[in-house]
Each structure stands twice: as C-alpha cells, then as structure tokens.
Protein backbone atom coordinates (compact mmCIF):
# COMPACT_ATOMS: atom_id res chain seq x y z
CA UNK A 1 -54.39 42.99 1.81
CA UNK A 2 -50.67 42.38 0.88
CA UNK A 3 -48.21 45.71 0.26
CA UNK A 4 -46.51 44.76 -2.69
CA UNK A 5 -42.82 45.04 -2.30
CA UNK A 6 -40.99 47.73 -3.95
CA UNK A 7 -37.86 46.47 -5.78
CA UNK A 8 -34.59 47.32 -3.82
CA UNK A 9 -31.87 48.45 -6.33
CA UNK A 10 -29.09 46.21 -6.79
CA UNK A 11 -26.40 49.48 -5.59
CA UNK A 12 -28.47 50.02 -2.03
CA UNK A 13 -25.97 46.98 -1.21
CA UNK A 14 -22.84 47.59 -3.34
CA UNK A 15 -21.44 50.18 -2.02
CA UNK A 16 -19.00 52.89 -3.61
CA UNK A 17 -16.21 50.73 -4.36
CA UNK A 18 -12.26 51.12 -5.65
CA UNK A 19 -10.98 49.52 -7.99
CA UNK A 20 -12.37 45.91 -8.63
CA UNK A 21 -15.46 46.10 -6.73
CA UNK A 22 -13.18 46.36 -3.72
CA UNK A 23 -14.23 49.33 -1.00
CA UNK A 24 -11.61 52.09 -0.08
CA UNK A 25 -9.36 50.85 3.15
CA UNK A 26 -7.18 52.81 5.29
CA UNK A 27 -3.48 51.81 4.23
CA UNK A 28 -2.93 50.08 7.45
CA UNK A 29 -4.78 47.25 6.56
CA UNK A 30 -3.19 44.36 5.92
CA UNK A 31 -4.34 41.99 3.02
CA UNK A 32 -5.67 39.50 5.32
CA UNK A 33 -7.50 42.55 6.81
CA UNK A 34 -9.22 43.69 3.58
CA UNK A 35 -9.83 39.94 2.67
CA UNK A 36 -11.62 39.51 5.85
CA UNK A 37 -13.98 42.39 5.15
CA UNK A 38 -14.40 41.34 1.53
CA UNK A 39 -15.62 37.85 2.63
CA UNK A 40 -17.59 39.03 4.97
CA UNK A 41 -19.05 41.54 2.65
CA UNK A 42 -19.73 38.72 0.19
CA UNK A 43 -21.45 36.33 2.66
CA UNK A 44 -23.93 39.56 4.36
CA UNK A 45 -24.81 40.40 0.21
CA UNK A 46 -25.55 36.77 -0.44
CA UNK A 47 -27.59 35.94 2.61
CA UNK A 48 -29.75 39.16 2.00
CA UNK A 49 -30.45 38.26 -1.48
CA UNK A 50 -31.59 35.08 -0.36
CA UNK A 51 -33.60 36.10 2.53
CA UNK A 52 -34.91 39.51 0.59
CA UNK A 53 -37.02 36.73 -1.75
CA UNK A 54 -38.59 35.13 0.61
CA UNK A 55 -39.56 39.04 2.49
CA UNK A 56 -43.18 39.74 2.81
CA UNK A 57 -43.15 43.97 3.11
CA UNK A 58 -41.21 46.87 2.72
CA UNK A 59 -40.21 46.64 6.34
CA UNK A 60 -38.70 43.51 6.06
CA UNK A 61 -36.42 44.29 3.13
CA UNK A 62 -35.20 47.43 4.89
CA UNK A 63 -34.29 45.00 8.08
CA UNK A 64 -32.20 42.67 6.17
CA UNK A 65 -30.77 45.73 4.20
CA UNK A 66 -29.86 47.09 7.43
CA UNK A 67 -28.51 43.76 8.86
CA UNK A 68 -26.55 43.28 5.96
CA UNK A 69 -24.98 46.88 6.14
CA UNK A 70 -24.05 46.02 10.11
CA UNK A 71 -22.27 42.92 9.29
CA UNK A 72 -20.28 44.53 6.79
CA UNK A 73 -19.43 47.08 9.46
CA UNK A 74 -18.88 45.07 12.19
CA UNK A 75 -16.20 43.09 10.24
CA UNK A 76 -14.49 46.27 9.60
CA UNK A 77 -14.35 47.16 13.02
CA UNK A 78 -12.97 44.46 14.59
CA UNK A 79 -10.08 44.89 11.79
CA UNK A 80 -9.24 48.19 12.61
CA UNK A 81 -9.64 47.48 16.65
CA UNK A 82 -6.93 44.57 15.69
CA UNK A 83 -4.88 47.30 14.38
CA UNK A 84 -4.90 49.02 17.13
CA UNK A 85 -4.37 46.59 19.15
CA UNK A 86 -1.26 45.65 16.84
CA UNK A 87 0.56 48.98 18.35
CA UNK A 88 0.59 50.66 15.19
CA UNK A 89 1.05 54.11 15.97
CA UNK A 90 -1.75 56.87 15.58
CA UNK A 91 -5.00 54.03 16.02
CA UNK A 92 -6.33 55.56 19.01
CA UNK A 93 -10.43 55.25 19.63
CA UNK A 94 -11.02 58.63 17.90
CA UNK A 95 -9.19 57.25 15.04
CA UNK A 96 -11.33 53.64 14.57
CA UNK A 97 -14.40 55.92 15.26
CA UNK A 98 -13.62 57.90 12.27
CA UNK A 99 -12.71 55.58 10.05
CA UNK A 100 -15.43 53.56 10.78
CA UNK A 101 -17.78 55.78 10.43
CA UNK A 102 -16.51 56.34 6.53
CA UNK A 103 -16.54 53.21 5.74
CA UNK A 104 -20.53 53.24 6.95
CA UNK A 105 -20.99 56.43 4.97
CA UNK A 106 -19.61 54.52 1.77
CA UNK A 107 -21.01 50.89 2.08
C-alpha cells in the first residue's frame, strides 16, 4: 500500500530572505552575482514544484528538496570562488567556506 505524502510547506524552499524576497549576500557581490543566484534560485524552486507533483513518497520529496537546496548552493559558490578569483582582497578558502556555509544555513 501507498504512503500518502505529507504536504511540504511552501517556506522549506523559500528561504529567510532580505528585502524583496531576495537572500542576504556578502557586499562583494556584484549585481550580476546576486542575479545569477536569484535565477538560479528561481529555476531549482520551479523545477521542484514541478517534479514534487508527480513524487510518489516522502523520500522522494525530501530528494528533490535536497536537490533543489544544492543547486541554489552551488550557484552561490561558484560566485564567491569568482570573487576570489577576481583578487579582491580577504576571499581566501576559509572565507568562501564560511560564507557558504551561511548562505546553506539560511536557504
């Protein structure tokens, strides 16, 4: 016998947000930077709505939730590596590992 799903609340995948539904970003981000993650953010949400209906269990919904989380992440990684890679004083490892690691806490 089928599991029934339990509903996933709409805020597991918003995040806490500034502002306009925007997340926090280190200053050093450019506009380009945050608009990157943004998009990104927008396509993972959308493609985990649409894959969360068609889910079978629990299990599955955590996956995607999980998958969606990581793409959000990964996005925001590669920005701040780009940073860093930029020269801009102060980015060293330690630094894109904490930062990251925020931004994870808060999506």
């Amino acid at each position: 016998m089928k599991k029934p799903r339990a509903p996933v609340l709409a805020s597991a995948t918003r995040g806490r947000t500034k502002g306009k539904g925007l997340m926090d970003y280190p200053r050093e981000f450019s506009p380009q930077a945050r608009n990157s993650v943004e998009a990104e953010r927008i396509k993972a949400y959308q493609d985990f709505e649409k894959a969360k209906a068609a889910a079978r269990w629990d299990s599955d919904v955590e996956a995607l939730l999980r998958q969606c989380v990581l793409r959000v992440l990964l996005a925001f990684a590669r920005e701040a590596c780009a940073i860093s890679k930029g020269g801009s004083p102060g980015w060293s490892i330690d630094k894109i590992d904490r930062v990251c690691r925020e931004f994870w806490r808060r999506i």
